[in-house]
N, C-alpha and C. Protein backbone atom coordinates (compact mmCIF):
# COMPACT_ATOMS: atom_id res chain seq x y z
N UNK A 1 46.81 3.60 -35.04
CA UNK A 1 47.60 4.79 -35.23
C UNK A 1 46.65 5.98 -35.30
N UNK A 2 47.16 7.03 -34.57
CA UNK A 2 46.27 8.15 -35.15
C UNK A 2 47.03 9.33 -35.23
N UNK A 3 46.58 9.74 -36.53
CA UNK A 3 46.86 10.99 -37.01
C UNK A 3 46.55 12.39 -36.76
N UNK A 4 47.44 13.23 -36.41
CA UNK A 4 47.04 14.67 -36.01
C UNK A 4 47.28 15.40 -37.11
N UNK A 5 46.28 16.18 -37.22
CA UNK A 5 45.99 17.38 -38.54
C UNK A 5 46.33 18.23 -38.46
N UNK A 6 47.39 18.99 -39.42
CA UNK A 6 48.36 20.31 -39.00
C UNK A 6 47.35 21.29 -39.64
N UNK A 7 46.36 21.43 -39.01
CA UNK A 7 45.12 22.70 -39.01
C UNK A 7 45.67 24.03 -38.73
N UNK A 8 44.70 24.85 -38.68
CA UNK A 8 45.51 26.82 -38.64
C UNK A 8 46.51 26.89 -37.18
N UNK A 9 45.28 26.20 -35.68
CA UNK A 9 46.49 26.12 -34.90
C UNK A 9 47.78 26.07 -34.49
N UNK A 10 47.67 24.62 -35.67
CA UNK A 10 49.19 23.91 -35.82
C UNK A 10 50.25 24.93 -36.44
N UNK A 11 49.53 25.76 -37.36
CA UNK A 11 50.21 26.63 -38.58
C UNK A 11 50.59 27.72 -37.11
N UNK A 12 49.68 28.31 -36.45
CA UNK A 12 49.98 29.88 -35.93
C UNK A 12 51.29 29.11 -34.93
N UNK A 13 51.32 27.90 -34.51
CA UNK A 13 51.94 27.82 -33.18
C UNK A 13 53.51 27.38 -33.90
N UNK A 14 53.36 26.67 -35.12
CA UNK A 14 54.84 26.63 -36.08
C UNK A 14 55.48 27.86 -36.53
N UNK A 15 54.51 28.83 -36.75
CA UNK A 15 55.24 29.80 -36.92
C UNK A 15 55.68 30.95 -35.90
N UNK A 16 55.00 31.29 -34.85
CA UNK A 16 55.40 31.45 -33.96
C UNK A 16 56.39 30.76 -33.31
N UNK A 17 57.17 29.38 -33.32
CA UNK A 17 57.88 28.55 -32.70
C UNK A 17 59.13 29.34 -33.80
N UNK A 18 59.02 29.33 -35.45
CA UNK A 18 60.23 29.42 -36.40
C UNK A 18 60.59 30.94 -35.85
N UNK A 19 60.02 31.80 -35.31
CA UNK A 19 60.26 33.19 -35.36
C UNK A 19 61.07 33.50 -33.31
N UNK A 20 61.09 32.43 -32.87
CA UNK A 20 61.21 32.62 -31.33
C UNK A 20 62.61 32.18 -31.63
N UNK A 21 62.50 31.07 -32.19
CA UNK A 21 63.89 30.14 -32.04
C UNK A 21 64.91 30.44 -33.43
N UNK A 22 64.43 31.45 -34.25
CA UNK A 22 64.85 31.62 -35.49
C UNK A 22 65.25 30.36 -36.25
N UNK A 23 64.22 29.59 -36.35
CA UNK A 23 64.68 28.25 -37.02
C UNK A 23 65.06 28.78 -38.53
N UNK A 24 65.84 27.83 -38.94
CA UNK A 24 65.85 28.21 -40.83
C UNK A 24 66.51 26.48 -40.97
N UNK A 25 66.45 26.57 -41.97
CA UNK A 25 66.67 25.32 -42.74
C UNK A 25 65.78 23.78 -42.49
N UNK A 26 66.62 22.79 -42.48
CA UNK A 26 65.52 21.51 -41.92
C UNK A 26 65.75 21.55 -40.52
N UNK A 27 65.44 22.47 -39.69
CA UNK A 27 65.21 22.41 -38.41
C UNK A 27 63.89 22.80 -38.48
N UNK A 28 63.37 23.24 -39.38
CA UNK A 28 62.26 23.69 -39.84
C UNK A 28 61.13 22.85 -39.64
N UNK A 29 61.19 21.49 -40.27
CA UNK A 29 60.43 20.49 -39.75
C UNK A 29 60.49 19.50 -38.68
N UNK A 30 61.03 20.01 -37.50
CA UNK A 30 61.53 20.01 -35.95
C UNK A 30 60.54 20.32 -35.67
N UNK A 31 60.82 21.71 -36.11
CA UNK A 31 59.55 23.08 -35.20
C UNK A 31 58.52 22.72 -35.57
N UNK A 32 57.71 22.00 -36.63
CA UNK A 32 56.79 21.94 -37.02
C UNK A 32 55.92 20.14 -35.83
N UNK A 33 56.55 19.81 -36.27
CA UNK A 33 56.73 18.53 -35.49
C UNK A 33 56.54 18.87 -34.11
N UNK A 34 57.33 20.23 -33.11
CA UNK A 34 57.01 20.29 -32.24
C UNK A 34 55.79 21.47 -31.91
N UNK A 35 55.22 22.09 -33.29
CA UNK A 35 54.02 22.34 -32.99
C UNK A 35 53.03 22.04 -32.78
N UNK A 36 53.19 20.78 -33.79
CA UNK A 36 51.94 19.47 -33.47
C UNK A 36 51.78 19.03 -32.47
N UNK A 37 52.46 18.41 -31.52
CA UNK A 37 52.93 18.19 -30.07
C UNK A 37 52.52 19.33 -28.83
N UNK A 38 52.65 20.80 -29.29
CA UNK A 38 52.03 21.53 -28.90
C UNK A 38 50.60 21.68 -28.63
N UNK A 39 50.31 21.43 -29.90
CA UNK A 39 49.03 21.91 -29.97
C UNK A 39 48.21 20.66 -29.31
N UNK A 40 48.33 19.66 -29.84
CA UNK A 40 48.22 18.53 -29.56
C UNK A 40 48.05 17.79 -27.80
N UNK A 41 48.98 18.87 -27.28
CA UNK A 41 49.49 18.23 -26.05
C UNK A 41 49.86 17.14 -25.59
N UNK A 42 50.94 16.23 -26.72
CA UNK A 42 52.01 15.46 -26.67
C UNK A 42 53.33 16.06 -26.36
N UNK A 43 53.84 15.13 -25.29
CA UNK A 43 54.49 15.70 -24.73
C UNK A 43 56.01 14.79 -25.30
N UNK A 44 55.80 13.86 -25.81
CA UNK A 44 57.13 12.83 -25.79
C UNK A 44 56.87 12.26 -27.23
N UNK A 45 58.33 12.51 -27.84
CA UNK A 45 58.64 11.72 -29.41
C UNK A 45 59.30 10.69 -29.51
N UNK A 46 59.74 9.85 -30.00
CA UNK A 46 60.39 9.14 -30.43
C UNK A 46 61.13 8.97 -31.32
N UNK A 47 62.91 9.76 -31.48
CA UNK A 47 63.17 9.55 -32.83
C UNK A 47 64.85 9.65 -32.42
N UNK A 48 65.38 9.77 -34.00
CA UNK A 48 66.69 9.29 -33.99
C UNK A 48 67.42 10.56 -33.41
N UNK A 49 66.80 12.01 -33.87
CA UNK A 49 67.42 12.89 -33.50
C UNK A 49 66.91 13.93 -32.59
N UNK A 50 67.43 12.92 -31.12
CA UNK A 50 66.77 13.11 -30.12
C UNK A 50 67.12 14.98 -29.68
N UNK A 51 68.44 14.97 -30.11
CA UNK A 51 68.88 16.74 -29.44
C UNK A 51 68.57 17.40 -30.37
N UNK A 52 68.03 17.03 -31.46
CA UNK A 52 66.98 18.22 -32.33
C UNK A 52 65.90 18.86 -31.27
N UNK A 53 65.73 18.29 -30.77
CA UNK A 53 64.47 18.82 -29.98
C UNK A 53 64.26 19.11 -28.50
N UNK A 54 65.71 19.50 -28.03
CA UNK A 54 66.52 20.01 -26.75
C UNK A 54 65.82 21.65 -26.97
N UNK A 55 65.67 22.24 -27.40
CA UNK A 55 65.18 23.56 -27.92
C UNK A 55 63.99 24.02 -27.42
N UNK A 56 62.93 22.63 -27.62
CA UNK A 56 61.56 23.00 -27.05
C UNK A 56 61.51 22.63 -26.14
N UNK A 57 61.09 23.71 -24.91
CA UNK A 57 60.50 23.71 -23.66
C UNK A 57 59.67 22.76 -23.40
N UNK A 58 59.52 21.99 -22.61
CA UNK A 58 58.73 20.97 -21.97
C UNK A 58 58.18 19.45 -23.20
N UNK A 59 59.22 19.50 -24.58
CA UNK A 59 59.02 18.39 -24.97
C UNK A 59 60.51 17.41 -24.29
N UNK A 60 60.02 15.72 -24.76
CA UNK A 60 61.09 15.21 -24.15
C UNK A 60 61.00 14.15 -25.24
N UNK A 61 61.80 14.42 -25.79
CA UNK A 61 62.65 13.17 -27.09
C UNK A 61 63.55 12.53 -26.62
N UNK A 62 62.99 11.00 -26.97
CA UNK A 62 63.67 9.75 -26.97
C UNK A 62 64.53 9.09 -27.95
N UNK A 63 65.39 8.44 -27.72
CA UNK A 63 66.10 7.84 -28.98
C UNK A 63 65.60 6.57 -28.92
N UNK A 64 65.25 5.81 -30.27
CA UNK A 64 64.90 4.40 -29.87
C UNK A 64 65.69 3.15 -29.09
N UNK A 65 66.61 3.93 -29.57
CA UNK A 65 67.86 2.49 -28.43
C UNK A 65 67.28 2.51 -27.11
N UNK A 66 67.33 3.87 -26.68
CA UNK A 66 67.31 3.45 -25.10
C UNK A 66 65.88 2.98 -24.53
N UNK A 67 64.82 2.90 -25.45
CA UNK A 67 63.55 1.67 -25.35
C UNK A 67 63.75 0.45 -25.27
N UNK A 68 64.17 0.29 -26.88
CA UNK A 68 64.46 -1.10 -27.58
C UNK A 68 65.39 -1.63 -26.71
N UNK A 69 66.38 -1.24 -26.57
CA UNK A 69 67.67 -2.08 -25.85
C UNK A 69 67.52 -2.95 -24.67
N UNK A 70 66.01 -2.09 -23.44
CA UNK A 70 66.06 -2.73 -22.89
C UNK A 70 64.73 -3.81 -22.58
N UNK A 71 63.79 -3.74 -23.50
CA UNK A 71 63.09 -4.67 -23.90
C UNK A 71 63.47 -5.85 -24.67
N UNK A 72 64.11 -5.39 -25.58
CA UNK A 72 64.80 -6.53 -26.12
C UNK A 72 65.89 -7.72 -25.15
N UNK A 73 66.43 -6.74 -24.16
CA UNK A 73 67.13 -7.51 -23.24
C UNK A 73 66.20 -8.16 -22.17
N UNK A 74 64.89 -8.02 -22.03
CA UNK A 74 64.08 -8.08 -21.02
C UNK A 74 63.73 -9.79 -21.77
N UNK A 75 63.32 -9.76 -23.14
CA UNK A 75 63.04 -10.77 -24.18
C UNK A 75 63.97 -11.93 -24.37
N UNK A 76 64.78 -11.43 -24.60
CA UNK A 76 66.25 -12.50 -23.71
C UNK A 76 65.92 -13.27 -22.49
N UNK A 77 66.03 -12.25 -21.69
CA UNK A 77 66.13 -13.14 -20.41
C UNK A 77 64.69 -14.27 -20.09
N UNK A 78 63.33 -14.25 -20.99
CA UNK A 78 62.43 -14.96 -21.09
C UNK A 78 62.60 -15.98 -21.39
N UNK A 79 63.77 -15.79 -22.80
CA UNK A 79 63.79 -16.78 -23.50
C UNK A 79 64.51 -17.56 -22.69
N UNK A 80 65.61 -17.56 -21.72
CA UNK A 80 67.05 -18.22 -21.43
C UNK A 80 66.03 -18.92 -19.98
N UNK A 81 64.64 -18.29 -19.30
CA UNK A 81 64.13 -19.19 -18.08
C UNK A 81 63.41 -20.10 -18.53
């Protein structure tokens, strides 16, 4: 696993992101999340609330089902040859 450090970058590009998109509330740690990603230059998340993050330009959030579902079905069909 590796961890990215929400350093001054991370800070100027979150707040610049809360002031574009007028985030307020817990969308708040969206924007933050997609500053890291920013800065970072990750481009793809993984999470439950995939249209939280329809907002930011050129990120692309996944929901885990539509991974899992079809690996898991892939795992199946191993098992059944």
């Amino acid at each position: 696993m590796i961890l990215l450090p929400a350093d001054e970058a991370v800070c100027r590009e979150w707040c610049k992101i809360a002031v574009k998109l007028r985030v307020t509330g817990l969308q708040v740690q969206d924007a933050r999340l997609a500053a890291v990603m920013y800065v970072y230059g990750v481009r793809h998340i993984r999470t439950f609330n995939a249209g939280d993050f329809s907002r930011f330009d050129g990120l692309v959030a996944i929901h885990p089902e539509s991974v899992w579902l079809p690996i898991q079905f892939r795992c199946l069909l191993r098992l059944r040859s």
